[in-house]
N, C-alpha and C. Protein backbone atom coordinates (compact mmCIF):
# COMPACT_ATOMS: atom_id res chain seq x y z
N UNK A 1 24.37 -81.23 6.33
CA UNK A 1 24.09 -80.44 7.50
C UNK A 1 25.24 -80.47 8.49
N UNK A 2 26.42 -81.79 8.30
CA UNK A 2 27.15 -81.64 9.19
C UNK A 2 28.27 -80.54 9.75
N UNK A 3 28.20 -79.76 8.08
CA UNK A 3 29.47 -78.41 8.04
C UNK A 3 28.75 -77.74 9.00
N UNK A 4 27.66 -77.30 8.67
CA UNK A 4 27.07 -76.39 9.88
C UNK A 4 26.86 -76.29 10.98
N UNK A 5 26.89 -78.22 12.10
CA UNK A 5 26.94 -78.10 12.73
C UNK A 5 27.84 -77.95 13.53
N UNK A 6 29.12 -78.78 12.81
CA UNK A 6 30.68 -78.88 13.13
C UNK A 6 31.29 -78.04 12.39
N UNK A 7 31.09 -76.76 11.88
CA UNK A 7 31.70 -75.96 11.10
C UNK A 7 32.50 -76.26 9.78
N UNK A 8 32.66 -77.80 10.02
CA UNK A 8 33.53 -77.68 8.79
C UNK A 8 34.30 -78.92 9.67
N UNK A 9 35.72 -79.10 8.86
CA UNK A 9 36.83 -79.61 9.15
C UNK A 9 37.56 -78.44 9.72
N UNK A 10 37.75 -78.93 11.17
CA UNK A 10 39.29 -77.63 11.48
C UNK A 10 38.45 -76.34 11.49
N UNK A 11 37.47 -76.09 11.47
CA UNK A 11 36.45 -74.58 11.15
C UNK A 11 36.35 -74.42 12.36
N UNK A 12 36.71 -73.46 13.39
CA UNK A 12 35.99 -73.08 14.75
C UNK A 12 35.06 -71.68 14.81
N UNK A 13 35.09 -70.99 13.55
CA UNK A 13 34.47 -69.86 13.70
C UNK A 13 33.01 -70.20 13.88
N UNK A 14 32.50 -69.02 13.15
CA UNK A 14 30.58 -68.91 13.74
C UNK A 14 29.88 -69.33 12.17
N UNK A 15 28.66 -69.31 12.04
CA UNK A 15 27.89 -69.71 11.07
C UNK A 15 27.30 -68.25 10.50
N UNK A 16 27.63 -67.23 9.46
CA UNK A 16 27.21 -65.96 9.22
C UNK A 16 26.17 -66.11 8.49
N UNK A 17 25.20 -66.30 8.52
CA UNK A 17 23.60 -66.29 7.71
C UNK A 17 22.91 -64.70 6.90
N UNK A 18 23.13 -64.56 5.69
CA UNK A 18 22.74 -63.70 5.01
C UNK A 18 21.55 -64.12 4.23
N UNK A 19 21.08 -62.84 3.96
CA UNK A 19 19.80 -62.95 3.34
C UNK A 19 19.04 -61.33 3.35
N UNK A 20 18.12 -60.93 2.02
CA UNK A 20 17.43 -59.54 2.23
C UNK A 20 16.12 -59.97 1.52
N UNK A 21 15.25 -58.88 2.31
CA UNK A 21 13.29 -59.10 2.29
C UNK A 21 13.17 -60.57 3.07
N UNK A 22 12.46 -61.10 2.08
CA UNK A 22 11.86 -62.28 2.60
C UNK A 22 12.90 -63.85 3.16
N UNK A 23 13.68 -63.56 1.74
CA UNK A 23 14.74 -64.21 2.13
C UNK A 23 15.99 -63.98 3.24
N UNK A 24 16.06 -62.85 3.63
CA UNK A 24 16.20 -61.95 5.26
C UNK A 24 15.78 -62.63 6.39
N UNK A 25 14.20 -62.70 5.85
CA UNK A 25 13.34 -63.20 7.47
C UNK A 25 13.95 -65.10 7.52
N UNK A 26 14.02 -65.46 6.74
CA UNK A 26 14.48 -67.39 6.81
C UNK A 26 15.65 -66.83 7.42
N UNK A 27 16.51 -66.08 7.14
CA UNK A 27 17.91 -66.02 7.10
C UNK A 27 18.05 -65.84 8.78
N UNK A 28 17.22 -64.85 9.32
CA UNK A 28 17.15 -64.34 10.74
C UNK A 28 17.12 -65.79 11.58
N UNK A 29 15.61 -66.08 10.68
CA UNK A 29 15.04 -67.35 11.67
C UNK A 29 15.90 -68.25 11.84
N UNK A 30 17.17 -68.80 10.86
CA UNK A 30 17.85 -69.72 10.71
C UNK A 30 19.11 -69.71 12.06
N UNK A 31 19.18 -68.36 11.74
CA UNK A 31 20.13 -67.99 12.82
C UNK A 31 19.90 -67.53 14.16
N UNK A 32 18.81 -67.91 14.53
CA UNK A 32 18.35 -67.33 15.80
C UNK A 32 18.29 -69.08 16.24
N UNK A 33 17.49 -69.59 15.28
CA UNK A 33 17.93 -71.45 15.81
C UNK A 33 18.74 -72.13 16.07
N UNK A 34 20.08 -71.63 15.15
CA UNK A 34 20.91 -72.32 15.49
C UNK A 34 21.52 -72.34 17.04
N UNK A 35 21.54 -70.75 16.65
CA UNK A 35 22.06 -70.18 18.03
C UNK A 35 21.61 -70.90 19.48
N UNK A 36 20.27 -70.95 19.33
CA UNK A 36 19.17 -71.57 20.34
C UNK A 36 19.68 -73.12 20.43
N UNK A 37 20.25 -73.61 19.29
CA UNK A 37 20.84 -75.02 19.97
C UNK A 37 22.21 -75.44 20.19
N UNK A 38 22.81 -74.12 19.86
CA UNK A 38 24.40 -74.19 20.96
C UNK A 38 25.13 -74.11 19.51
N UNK A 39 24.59 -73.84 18.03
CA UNK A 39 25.32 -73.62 17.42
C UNK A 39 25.45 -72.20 17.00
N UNK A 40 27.39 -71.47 17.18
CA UNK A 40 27.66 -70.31 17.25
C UNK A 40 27.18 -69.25 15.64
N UNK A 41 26.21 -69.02 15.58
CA UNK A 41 25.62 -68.40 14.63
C UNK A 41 25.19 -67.05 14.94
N UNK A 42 25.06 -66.23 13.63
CA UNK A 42 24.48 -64.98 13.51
C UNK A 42 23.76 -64.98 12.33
N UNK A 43 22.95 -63.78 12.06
CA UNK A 43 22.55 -63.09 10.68
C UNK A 43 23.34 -61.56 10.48
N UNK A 44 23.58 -61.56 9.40
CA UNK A 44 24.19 -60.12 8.99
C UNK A 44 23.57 -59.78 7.27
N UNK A 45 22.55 -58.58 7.97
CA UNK A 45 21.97 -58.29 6.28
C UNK A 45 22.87 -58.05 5.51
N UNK A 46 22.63 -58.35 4.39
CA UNK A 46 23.46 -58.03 2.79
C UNK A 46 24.00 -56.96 2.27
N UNK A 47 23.40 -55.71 2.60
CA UNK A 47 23.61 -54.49 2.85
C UNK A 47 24.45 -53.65 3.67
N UNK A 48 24.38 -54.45 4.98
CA UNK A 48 25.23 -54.30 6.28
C UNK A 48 26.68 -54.65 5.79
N UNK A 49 26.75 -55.56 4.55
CA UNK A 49 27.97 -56.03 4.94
C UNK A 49 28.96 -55.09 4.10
N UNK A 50 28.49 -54.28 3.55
CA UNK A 50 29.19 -53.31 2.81
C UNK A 50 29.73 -52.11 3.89
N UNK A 51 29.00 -52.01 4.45
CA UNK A 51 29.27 -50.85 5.92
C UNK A 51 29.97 -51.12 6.86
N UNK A 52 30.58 -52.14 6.77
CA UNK A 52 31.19 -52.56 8.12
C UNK A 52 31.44 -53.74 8.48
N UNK A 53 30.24 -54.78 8.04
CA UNK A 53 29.85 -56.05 8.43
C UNK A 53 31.23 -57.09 8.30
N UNK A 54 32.07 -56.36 6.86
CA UNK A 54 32.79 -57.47 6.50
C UNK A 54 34.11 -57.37 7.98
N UNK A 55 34.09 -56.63 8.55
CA UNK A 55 34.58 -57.11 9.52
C UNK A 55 34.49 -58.45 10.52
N UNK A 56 33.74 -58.66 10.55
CA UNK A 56 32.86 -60.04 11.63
C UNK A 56 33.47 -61.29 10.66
N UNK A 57 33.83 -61.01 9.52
CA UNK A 57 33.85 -62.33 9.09
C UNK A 57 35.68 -62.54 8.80
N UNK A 58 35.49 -63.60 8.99
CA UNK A 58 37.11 -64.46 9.00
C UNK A 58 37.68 -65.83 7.81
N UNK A 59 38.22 -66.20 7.91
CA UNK A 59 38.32 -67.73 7.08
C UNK A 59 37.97 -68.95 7.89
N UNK A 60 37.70 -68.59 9.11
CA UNK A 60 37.25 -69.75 10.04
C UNK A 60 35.44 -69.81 10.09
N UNK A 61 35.22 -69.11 9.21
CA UNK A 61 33.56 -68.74 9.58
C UNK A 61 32.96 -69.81 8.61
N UNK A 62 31.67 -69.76 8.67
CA UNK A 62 31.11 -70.27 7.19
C UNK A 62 29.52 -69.32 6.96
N UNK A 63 29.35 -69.00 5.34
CA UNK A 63 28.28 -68.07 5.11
C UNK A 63 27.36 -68.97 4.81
N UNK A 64 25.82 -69.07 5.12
CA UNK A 64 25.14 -69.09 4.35
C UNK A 64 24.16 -68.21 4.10
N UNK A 65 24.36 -68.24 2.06
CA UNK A 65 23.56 -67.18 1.79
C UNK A 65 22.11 -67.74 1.00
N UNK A 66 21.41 -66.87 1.45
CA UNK A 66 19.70 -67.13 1.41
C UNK A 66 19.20 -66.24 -0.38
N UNK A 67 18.96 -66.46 -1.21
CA UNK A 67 18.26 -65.78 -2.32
C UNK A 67 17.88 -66.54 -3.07
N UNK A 68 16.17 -66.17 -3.07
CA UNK A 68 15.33 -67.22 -3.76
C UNK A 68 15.48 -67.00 -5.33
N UNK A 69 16.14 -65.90 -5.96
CA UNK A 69 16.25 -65.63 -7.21
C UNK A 69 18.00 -66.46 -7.27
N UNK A 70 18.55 -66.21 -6.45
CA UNK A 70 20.15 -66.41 -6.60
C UNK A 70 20.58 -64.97 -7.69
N UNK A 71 20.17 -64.34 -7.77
CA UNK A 71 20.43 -63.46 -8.90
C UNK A 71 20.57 -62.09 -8.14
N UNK A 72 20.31 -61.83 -6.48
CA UNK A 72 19.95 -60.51 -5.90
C UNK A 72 21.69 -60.05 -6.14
N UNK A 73 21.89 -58.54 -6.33
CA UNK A 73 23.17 -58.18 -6.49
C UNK A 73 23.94 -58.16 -5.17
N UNK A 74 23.49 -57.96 -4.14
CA UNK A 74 24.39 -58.00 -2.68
C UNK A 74 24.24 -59.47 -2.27
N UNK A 75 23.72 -60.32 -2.39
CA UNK A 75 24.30 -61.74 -1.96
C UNK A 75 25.43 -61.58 -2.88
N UNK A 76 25.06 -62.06 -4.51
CA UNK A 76 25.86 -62.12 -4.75
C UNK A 76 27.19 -61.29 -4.76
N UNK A 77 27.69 -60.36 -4.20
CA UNK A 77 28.49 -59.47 -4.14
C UNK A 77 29.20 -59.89 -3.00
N UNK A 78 28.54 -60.40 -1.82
CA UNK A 78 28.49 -61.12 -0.55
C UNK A 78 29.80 -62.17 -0.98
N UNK A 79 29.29 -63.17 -1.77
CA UNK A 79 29.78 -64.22 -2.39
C UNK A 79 31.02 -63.87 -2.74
N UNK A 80 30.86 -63.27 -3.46
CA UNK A 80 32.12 -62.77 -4.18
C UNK A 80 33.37 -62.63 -3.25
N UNK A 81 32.69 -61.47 -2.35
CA UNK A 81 33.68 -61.26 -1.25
C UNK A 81 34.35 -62.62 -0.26
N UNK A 82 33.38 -63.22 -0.26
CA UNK A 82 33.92 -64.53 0.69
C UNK A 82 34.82 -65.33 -0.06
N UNK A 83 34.76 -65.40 -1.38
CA UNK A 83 35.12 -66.04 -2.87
C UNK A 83 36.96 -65.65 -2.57
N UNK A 84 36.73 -64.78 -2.64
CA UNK A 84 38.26 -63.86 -2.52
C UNK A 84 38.71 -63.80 -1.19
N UNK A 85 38.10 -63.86 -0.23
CA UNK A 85 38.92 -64.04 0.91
C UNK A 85 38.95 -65.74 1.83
N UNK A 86 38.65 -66.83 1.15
CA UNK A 86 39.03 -68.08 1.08
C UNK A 86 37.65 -67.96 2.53
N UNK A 87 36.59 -67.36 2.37
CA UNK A 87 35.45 -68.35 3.35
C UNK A 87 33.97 -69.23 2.69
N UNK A 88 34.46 -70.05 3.56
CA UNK A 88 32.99 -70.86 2.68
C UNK A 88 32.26 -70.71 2.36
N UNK A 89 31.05 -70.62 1.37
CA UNK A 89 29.70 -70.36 1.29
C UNK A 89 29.20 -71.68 0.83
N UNK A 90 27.04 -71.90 2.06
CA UNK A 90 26.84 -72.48 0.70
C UNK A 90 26.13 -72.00 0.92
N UNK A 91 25.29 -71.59 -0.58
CA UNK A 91 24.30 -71.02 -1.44
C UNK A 91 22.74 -71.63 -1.08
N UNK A 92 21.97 -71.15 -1.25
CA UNK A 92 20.64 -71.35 -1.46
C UNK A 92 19.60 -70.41 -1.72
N UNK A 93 19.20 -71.07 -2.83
CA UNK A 93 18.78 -70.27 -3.38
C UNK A 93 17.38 -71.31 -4.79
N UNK A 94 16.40 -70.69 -5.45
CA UNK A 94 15.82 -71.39 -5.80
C UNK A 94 16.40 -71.83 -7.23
N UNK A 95 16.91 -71.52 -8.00
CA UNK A 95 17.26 -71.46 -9.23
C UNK A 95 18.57 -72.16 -9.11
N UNK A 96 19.28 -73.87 -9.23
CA UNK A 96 20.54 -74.14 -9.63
C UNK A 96 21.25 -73.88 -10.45
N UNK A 97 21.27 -73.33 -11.21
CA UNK A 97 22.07 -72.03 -12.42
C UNK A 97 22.20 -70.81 -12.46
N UNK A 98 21.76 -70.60 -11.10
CA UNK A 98 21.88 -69.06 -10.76
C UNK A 98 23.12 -68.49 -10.36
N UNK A 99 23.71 -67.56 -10.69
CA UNK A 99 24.88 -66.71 -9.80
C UNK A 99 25.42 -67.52 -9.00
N UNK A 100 24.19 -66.92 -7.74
CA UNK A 100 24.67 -67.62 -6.81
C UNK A 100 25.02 -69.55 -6.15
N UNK A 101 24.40 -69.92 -7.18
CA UNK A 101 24.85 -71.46 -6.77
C UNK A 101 26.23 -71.65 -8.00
N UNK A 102 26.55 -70.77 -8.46
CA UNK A 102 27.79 -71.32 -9.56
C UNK A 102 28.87 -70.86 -8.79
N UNK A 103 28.60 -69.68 -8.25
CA UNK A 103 29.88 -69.01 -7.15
C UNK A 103 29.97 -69.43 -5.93
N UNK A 104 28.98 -70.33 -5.50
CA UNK A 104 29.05 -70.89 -3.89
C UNK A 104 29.93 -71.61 -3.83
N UNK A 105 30.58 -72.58 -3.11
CA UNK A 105 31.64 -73.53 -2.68
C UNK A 105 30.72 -74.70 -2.65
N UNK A 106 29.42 -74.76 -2.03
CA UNK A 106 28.50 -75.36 -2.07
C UNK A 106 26.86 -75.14 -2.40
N UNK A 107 26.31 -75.88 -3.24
CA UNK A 107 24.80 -75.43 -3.30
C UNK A 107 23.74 -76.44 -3.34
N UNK A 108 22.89 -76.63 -2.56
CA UNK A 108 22.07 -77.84 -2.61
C UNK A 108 21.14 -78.10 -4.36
N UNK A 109 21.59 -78.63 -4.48
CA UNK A 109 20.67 -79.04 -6.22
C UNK A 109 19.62 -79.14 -5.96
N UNK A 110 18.92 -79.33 -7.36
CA UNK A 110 17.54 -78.69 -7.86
C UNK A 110 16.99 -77.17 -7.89
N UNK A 111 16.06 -77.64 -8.48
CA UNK A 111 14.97 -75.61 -7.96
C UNK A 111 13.86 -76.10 -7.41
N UNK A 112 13.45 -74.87 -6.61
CA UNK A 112 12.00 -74.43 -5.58
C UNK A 112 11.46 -74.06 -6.78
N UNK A 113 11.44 -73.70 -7.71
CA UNK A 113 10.86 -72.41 -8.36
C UNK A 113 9.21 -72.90 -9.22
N UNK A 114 9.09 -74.40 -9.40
CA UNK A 114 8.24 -74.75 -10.05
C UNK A 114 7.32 -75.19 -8.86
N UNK A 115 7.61 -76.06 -7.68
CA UNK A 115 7.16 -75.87 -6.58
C UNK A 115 6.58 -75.14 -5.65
N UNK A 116 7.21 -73.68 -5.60
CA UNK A 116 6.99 -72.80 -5.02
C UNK A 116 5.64 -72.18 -5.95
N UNK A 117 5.35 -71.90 -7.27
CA UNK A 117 4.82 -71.19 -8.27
C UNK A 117 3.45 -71.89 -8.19
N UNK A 118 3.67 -73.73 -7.85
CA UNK A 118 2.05 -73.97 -8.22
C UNK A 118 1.45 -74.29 -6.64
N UNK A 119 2.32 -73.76 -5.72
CA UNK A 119 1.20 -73.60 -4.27
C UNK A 119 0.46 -72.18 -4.26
């Protein structure tokens, strides 16, 4: 948790929080909290970032991206983009062999997915 709160090593940018549908709404909420405790955060939908969005983002930033499949095509596309322009991501997502946790920089291990299925 400490990258996120201290950005990183040497990181002064903002915290960019992606996410679409459901995984959208965590993504919002995440970033409306941080914000609320003095850490410089946003959300920018997945979609958005094809239109324009990738402007906002820098090599000083850090992403985190939200997909409970890890498999959605605009995170991962998201990824990609950050992949190639040297900004951090870490991943989350339910599936650790997914896309998106093999292309992240970082991804918290295990899966939700058996968890999530028998509530």
């Amino acid at each position: 948790m400490s990258i996120i709160v201290t950005g990183g090593a040497g990181m002064i940018g903002s915290n960019i929080i992606e996410g679409l549908n459901k995984s959208g709404h965590i993504a919002e909420k995440c970033a409306a909290t941080f914000s609320s405790l003095g850490i410089p955060s946003f959300y920018v939908h997945a979609n958005e970032a094809f239109h324009g969005d990738f402007g906002m983002m820098s090599g000083n930033d850090l992403i985190i991206a939200f997909s409970f499949s890890g498999k959605t095509p605009e995170i991962v596309n998201v990824v990609k983009y950050c992949s190639k322009n040297n900004i951090t991501v870490i991943g989350i997502s339910g599936d650790s062999q997914s896309p998106l946790a093999n292309i992240s920089n970082v991804h918290p291990g295990g899966s939700l997915g058996n968890q999530l299925e028998n509530e």
